[in-house]
Protein backbone atom coordinates (compact mmCIF):
# COMPACT_ATOMS: atom_id res chain seq x y z
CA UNK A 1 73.84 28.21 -65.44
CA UNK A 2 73.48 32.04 -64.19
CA UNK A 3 70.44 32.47 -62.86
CA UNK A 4 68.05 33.10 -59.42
CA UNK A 5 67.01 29.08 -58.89
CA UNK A 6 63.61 28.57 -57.68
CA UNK A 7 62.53 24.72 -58.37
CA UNK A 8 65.15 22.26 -58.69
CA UNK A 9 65.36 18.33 -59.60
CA UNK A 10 67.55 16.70 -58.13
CA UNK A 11 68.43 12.42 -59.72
CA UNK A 12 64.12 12.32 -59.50
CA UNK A 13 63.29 8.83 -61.52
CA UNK A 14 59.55 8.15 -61.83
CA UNK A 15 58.30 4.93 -62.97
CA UNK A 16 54.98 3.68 -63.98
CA UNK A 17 55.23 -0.01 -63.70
CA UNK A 18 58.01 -1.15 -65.93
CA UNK A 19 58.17 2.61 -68.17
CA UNK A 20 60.47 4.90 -66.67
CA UNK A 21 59.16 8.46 -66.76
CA UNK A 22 61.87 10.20 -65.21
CA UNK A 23 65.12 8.83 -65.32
CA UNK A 24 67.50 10.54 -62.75
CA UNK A 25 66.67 13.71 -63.98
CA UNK A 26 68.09 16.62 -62.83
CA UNK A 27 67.23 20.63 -63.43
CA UNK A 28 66.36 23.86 -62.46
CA UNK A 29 63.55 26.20 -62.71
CA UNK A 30 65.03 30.05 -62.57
CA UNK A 31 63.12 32.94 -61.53
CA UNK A 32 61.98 34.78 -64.97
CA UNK A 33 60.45 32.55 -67.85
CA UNK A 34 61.35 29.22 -68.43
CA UNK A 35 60.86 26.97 -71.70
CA UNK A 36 59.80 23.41 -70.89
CA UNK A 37 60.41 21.68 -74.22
CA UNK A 38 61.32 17.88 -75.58
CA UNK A 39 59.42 15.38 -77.76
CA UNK A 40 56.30 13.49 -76.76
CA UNK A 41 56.94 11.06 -74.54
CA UNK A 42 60.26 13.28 -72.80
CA UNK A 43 58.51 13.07 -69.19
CA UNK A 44 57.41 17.01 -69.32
CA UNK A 45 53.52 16.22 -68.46
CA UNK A 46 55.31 13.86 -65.50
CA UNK A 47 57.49 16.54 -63.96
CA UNK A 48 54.72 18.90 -64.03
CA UNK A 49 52.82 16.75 -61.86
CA UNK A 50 55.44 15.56 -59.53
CA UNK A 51 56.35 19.50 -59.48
CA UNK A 52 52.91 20.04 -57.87
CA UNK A 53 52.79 17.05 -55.30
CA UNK A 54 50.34 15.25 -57.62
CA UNK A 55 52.85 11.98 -57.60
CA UNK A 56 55.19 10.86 -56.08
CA UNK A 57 59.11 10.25 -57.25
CA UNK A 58 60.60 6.69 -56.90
CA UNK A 59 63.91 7.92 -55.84
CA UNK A 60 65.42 11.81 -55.76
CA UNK A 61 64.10 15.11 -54.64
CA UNK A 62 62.35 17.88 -56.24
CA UNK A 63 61.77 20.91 -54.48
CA UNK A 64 60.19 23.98 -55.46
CA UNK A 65 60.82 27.54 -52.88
CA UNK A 66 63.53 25.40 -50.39
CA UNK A 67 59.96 23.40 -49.83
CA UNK A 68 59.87 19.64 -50.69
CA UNK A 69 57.55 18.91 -53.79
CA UNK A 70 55.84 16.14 -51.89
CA UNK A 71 55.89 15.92 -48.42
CA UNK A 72 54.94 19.43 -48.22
CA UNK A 73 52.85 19.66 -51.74
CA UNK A 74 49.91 22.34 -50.15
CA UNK A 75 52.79 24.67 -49.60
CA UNK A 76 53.98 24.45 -52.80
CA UNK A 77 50.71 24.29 -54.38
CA UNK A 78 49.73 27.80 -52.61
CA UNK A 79 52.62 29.41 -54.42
CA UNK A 80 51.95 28.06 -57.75
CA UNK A 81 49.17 28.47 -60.05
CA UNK A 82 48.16 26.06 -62.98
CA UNK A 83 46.94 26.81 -66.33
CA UNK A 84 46.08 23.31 -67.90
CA UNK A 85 46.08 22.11 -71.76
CA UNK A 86 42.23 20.72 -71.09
CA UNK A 87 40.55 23.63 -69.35
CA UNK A 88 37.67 22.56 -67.46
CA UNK A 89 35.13 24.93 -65.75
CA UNK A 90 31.56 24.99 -64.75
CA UNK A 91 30.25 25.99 -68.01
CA UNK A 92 26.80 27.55 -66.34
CA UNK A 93 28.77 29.77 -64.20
CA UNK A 94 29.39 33.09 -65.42
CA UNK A 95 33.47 34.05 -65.43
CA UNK A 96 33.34 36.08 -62.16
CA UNK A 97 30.99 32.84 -60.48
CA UNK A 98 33.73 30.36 -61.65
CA UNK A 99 36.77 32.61 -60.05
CA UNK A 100 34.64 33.39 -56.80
CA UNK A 101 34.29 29.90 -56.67
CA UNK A 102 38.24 28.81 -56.96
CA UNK A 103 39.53 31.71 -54.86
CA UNK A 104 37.22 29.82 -51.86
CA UNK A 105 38.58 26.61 -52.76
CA UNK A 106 41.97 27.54 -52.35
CA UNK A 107 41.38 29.92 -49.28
CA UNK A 108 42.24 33.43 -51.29
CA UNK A 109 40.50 36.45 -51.37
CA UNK A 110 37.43 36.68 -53.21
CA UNK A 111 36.90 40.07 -53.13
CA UNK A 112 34.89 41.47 -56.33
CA UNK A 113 37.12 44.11 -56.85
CA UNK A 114 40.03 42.30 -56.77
CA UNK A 115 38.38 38.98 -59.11
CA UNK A 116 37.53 42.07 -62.01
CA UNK A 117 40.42 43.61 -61.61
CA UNK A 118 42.29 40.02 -62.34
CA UNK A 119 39.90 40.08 -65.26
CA UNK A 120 41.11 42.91 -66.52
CA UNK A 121 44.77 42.22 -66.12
CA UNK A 122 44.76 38.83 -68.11
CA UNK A 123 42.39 41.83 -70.73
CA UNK A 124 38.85 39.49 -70.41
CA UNK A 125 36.05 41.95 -71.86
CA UNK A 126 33.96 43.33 -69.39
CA UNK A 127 31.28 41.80 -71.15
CA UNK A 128 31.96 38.45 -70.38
CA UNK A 129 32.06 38.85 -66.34
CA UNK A 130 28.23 37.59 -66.00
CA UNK A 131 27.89 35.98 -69.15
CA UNK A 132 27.87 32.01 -69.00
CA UNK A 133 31.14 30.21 -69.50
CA UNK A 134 29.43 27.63 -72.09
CA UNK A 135 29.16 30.94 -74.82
CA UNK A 136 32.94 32.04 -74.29
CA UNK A 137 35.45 31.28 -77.28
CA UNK A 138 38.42 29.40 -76.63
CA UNK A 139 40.59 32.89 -76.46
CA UNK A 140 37.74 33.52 -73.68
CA UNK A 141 38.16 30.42 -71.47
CA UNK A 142 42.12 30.99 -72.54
CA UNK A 143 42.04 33.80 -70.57
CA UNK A 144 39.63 33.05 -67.80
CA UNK A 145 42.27 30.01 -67.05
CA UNK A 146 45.09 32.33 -66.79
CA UNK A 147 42.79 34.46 -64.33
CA UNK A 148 42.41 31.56 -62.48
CA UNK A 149 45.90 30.20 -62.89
CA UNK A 150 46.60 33.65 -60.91
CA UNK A 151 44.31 33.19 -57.92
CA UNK A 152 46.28 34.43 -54.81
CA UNK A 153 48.81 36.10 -56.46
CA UNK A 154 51.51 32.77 -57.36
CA UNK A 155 55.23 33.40 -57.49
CA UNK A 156 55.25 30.51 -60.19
CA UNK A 157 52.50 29.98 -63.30
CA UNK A 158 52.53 26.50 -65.10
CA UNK A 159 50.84 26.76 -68.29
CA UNK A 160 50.47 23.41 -70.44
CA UNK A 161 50.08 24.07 -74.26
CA UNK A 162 48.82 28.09 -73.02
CA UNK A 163 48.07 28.64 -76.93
CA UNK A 164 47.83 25.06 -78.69
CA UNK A 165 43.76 26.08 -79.40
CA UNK A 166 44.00 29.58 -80.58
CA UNK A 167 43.91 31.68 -83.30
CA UNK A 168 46.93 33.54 -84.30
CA UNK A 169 45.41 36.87 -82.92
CA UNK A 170 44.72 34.99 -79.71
CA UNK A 171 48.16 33.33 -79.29
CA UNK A 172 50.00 36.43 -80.32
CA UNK A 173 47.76 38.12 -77.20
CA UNK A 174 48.52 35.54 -74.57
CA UNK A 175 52.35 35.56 -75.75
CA UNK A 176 52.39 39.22 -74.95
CA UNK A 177 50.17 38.86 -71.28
CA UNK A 178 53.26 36.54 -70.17
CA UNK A 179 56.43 38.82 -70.37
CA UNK A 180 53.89 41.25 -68.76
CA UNK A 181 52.76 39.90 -66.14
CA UNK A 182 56.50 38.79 -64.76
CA UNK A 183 57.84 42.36 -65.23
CA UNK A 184 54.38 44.31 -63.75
CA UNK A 185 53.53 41.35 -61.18
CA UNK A 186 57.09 39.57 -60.54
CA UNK A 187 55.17 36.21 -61.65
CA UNK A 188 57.72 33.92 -63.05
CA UNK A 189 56.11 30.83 -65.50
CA UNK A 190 56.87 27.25 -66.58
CA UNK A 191 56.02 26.59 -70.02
CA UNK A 192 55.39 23.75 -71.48
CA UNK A 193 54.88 23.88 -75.27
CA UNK A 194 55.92 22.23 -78.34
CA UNK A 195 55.51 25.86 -80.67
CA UNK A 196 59.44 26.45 -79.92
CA UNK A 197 59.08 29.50 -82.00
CA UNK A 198 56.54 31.37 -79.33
CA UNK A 199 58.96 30.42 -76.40
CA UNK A 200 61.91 31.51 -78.16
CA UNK A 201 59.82 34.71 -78.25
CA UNK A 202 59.28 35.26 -74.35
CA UNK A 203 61.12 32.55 -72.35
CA UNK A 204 64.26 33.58 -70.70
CA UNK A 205 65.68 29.99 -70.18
CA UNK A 206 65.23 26.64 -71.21
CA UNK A 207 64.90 23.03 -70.31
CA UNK A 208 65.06 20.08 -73.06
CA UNK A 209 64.22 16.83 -71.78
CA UNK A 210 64.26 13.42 -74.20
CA UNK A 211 63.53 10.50 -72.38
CA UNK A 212 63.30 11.32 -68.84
CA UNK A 213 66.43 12.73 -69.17
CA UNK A 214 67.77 16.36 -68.90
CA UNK A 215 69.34 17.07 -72.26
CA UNK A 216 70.57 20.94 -72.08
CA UNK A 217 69.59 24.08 -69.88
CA UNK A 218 70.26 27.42 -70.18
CA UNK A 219 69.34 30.88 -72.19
CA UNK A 220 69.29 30.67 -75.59
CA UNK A 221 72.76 31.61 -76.34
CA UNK A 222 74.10 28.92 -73.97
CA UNK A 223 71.95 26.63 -76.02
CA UNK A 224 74.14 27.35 -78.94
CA UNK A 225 76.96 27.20 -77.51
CA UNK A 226 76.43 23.72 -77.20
CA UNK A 227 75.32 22.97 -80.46
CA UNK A 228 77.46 20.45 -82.33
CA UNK A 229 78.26 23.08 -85.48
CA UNK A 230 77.97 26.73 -86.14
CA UNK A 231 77.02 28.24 -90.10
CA UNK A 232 78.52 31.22 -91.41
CA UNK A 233 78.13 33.31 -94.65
CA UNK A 234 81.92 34.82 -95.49
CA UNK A 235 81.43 37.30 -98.34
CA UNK A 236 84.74 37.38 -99.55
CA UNK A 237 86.82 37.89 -103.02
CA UNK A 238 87.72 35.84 -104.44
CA UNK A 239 85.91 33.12 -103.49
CA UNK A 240 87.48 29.77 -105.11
CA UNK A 241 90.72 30.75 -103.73
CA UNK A 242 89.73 30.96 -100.12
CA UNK A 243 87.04 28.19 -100.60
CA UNK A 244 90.21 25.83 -101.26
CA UNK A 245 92.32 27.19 -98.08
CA UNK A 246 89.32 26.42 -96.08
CA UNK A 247 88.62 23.19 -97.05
CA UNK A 248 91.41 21.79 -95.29
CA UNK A 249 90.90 23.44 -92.04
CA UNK A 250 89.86 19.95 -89.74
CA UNK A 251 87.31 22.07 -88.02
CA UNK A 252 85.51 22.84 -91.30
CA UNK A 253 82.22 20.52 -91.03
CA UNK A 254 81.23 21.52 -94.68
CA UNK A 255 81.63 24.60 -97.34
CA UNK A 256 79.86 25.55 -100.53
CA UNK A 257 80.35 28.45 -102.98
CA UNK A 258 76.63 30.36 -103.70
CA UNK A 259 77.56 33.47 -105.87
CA UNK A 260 80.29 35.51 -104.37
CA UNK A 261 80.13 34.17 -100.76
CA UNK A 262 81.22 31.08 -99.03
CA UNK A 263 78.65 29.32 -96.70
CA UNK A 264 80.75 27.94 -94.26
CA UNK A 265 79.59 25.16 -91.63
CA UNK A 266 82.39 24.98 -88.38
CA UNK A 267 82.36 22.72 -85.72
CA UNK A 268 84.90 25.16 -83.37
CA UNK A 269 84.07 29.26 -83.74
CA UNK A 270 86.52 30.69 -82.07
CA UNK A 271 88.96 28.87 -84.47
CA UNK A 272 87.36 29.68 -87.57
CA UNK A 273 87.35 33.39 -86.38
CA UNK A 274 90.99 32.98 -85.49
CA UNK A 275 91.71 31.74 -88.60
CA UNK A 276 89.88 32.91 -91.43
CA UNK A 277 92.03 36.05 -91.25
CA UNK A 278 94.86 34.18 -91.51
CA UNK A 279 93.70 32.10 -94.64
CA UNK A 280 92.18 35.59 -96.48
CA UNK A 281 95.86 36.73 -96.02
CA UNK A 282 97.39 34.07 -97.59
CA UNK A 283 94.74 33.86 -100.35
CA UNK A 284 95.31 37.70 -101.09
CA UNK A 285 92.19 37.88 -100.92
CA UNK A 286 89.22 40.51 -99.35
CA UNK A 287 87.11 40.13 -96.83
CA UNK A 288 83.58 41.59 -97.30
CA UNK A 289 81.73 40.63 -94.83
CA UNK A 290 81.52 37.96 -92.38
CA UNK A 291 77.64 36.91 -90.36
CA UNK A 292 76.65 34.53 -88.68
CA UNK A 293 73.50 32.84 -89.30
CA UNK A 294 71.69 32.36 -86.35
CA UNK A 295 70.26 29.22 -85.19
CA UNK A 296 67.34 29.15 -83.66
CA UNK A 297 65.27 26.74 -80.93
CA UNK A 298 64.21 24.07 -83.57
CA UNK A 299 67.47 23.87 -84.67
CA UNK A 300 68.45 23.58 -80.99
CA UNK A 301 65.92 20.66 -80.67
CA UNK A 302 66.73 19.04 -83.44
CA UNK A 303 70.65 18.70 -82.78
CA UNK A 304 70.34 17.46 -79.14
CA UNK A 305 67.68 14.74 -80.09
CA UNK A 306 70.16 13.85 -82.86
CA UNK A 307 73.06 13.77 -80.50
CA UNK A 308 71.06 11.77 -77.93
């Protein structure tokens, strides 16, 4: 994969007794926004943590900025900020008391000016500075945890679940703070998430895990690439005719006739393209109009787990 690498696994395998968490998993993190995505169980929650110096691996290396993710964890941990699924603050502290109080415990500026203006990046009312933490909603404390999250200005945000507990006008808010604050603030993120349809929306690349196991990387459309089969609709007259020639192409995975257009499953694309014009020839036929239908992450998902 293309891309500026700034976190990389290298053969890390992390048990827990006899259940292997990570099993010699290899990957990297690129600068930009990155998709962390796999079933439950995949060993996402586990790399996060080992990511951070939190455990330790059984055998490999992960490294995060050229630093080791372990034996030098408080560097790594002063370059990267954390925005966890459970959010837990000091619910009688008001939002600006609760961010004073983290940028002292990890030896940042606390500066008021800088704390609201932090506030009003991540687009927390105004109101809300000195109000208590217990009367925020969960878009609130959302936000207040990104805030925090961004204490000491991190070149890397992990965010677990960022929008598994909002509304849909919440979520859709968050999703937009993200691209945002990597193209204002050159902060690049880790997501974790199992709504593949937000992180198709603002992640750059992606990492599917199953099992401990790395099961594809890349951008979207290297994703596809690897896919096992590719649909197309072929508007094309007259149908039957070409239908037939098509059916015995070997790389046709399956064909049916809706209406006036062929929808057309292939396991090779550049052969079908090749081709088709070939078999529209020889059916006398015209060709209308050929698209193809575009997968998207679930359907991603759902193929790799398959093929694993």
């Amino acid at each position: 994969m293309d891309c500026e690498v700034i976190g990389e696994f290298k053969s890390v395998t992390k048990r827990f007794g006899s259940t292997v968490a990570l099993d010699g998993l290899s990957l990297k993190i690129c600068r930009g926004i990155n998709g962390l995505i796999g079933p439950n169980g995949a060993g996402k929650t586990t790399s996060i943590r080992l990511s951070l110096g939190l455990i330790k691996a059984n055998a490999g290396k992960a490294e995060l900025f050229g630093f080791d993710c372990w034996r030098n964890s408080l560097v790594v941990r002063s370059k990267v900020g954390v925005l966890y699924e459970k959010l837990a603050f000091y619910d009688h502290l008001s939002g600006l008391e609760q961010l004073k109080l983290m940028a002292k415990l990890r030896g940042v500026s606390d500066s008021l000016v800088e704390l609201k203006t932090l506030l009003r990046l991540v687009e927390l009312d105004e109101s809300a500075y000195d109000r208590r933490i217990g009367g925020y909603s969960a878009g609130m404390r959302q936000r207040l945890g990104l805030a925090q999250a961004l204490l000491g200005s991190p070149e890397l945000v992990i965010l677990d679940e960022p929008t598994s507990n909002l509304d849909p006008l919440n979520r859709a808010k968050i999703l937009e703070l993200i691209p945002f604050l990597h193209k204002e603030k050159g902060v690049s993120f880790l997501i974790s998430s199992h709504i593949l349809s937000e992180l198709e929306r603002v992640c750059d690349n992606f990492i599917l895990m199953n099992k401990g196991k790395l099961l594809r990387q890349g951008t979207l459309t290297q994703m596809f690439d690897k896919t096992m089969s590719t649909k197309f609709i072929v508007r094309v007259q007259p149908a039957e005719s070409v239908a037939a020639l098509l059916k015995a192409e070997e790389y046709v995975e399956n064909l049916s006739v809706v209406d006036d257009s062929l929808h057309v499953i292939v396991k090779d694309v550049g052969l079908f393209k090749q081709r088709l014009p070939v078999l529209v020839g020889q059916a006398r036929a015209s060709l209308d109009e050929l698209k193809m239908v575009e997968s998207d992450l679930e359907a991603v998902f759902k193929s790799a787990i398959e093929e694993a």
